[in-house]
C-alpha atoms as a PDB file:
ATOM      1  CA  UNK A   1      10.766 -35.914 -17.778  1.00  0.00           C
ATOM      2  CA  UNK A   2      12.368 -34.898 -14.414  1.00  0.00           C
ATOM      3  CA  UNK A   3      13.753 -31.768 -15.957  1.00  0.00           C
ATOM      4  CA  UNK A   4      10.638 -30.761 -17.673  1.00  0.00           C
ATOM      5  CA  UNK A   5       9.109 -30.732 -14.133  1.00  0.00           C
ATOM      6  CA  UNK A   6      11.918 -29.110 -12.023  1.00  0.00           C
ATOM      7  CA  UNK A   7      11.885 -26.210 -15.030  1.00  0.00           C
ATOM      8  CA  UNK A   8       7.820 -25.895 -14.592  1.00  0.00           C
ATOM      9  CA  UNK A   9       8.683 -25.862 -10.944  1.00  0.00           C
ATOM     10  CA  UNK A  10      11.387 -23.346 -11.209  1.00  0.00           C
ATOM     11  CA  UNK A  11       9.345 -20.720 -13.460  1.00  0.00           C
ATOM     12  CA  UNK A  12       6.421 -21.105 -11.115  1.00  0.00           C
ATOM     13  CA  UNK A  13       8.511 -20.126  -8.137  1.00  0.00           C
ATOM     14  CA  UNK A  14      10.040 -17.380  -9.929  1.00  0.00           C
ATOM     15  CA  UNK A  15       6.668 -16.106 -11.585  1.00  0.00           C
ATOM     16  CA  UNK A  16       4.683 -16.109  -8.068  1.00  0.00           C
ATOM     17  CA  UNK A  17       8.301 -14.416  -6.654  1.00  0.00           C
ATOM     18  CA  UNK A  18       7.865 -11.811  -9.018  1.00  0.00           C
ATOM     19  CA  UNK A  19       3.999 -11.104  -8.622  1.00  0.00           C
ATOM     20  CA  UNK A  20       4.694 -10.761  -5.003  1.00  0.00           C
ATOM     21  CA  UNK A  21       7.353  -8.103  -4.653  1.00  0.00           C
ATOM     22  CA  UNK A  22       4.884  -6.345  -7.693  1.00  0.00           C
ATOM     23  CA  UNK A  23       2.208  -6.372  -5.132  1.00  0.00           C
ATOM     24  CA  UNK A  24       4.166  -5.608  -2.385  1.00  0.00           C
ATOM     25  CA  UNK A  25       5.521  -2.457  -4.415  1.00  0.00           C
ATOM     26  CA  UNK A  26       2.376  -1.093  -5.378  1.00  0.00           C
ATOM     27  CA  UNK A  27       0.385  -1.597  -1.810  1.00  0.00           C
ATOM     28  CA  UNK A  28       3.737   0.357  -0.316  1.00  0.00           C
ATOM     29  CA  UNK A  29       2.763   3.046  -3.027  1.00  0.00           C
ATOM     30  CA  UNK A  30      -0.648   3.222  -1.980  1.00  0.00           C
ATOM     31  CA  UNK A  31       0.627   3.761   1.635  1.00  0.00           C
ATOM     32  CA  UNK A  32       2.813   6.581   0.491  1.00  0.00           C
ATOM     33  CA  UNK A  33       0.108   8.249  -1.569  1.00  0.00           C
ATOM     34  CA  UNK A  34      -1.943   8.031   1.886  1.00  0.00           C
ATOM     35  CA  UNK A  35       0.348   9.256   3.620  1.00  0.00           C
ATOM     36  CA  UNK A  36       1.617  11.695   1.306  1.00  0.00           C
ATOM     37  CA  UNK A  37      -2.132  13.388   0.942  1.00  0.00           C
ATOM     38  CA  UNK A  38      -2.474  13.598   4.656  1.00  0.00           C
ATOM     39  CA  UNK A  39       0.621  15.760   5.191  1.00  0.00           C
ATOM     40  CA  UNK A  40      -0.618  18.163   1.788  1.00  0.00           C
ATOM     41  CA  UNK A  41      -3.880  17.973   4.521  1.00  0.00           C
ATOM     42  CA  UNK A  42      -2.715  19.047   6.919  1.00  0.00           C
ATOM     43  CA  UNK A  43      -0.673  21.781   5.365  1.00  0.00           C
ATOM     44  CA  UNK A  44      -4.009  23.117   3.146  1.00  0.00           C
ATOM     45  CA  UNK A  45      -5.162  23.168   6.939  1.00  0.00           C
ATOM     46  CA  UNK A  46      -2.326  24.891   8.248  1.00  0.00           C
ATOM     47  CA  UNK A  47      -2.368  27.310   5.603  1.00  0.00           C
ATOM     48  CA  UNK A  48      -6.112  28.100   5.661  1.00  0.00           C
ATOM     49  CA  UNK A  49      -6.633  26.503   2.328  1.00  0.00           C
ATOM     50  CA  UNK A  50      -9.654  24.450   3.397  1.00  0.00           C
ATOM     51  CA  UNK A  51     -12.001  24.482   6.384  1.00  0.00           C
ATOM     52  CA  UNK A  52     -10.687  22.976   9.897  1.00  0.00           C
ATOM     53  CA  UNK A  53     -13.690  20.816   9.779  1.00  0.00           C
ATOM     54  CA  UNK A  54     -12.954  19.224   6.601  1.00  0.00           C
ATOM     55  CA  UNK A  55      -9.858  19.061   6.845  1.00  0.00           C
ATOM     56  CA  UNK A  56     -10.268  17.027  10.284  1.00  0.00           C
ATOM     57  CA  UNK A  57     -12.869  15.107   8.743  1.00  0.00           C
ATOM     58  CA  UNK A  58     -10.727  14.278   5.522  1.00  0.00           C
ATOM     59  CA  UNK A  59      -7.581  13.391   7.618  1.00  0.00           C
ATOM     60  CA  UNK A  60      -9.277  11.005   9.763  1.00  0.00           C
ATOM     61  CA  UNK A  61     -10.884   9.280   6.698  1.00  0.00           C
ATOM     62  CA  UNK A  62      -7.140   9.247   5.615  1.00  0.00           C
ATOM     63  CA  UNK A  63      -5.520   7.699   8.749  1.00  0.00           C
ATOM     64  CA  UNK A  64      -7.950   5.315   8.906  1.00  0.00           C
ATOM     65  CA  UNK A  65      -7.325   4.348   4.697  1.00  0.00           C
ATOM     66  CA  UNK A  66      -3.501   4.366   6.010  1.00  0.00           C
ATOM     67  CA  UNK A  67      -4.320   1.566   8.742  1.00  0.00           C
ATOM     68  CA  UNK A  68      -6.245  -0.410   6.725  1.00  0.00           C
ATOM     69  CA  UNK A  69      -3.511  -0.990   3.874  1.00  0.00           C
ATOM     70  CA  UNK A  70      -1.196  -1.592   6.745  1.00  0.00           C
ATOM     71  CA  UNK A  71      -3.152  -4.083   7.937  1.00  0.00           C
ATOM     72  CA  UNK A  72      -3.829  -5.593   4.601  1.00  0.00           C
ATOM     73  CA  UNK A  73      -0.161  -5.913   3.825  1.00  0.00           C
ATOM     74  CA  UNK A  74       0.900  -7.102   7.280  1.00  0.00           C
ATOM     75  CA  UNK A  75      -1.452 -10.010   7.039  1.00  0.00           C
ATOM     76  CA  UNK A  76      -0.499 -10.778   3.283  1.00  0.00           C
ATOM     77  CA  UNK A  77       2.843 -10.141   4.037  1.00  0.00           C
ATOM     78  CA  UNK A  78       3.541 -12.578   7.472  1.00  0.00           C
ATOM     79  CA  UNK A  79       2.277 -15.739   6.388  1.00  0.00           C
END
């Protein structure tokens, strides 16, 4: 009976293990796509692509995405 719990045990460590590096992976994606669509931003910007206005107004809607994930995975992340 003892092994039939430690080998419950073991694959519930491992399957909450595994669910948490998978969500740690894709909110780091998330971040990079962020981040990622501010710099194409800021280039389009650069470049004269889009308006100075939007483009201020899209890269500030951006940064503020960006801090928000951040924050999200620093308080799932340091428990």
């Amino acid at each position: 009976m003892k092994k039939i719990l430690i080998g419950v045990g073991v694959l519930g460590v491992m399957s909450f293990t595994t669910n948490q590096l998978v969500n740690t992976f894709l909110l780091s994606e998330a971040i990079n796509n962020v981040q990622d669509m501010k710099e194409w931003m800021v280039q389009d910007q650069y470049n004269e692509v889009i308006d100075s206005v939007y483009a201020d107004y899209y890269i500030k809607r951006l940064d503020e995405t960006e801090d928000m994930l951040i924050d999200f995975y620093n308080v799932n992340t340091n428990k």
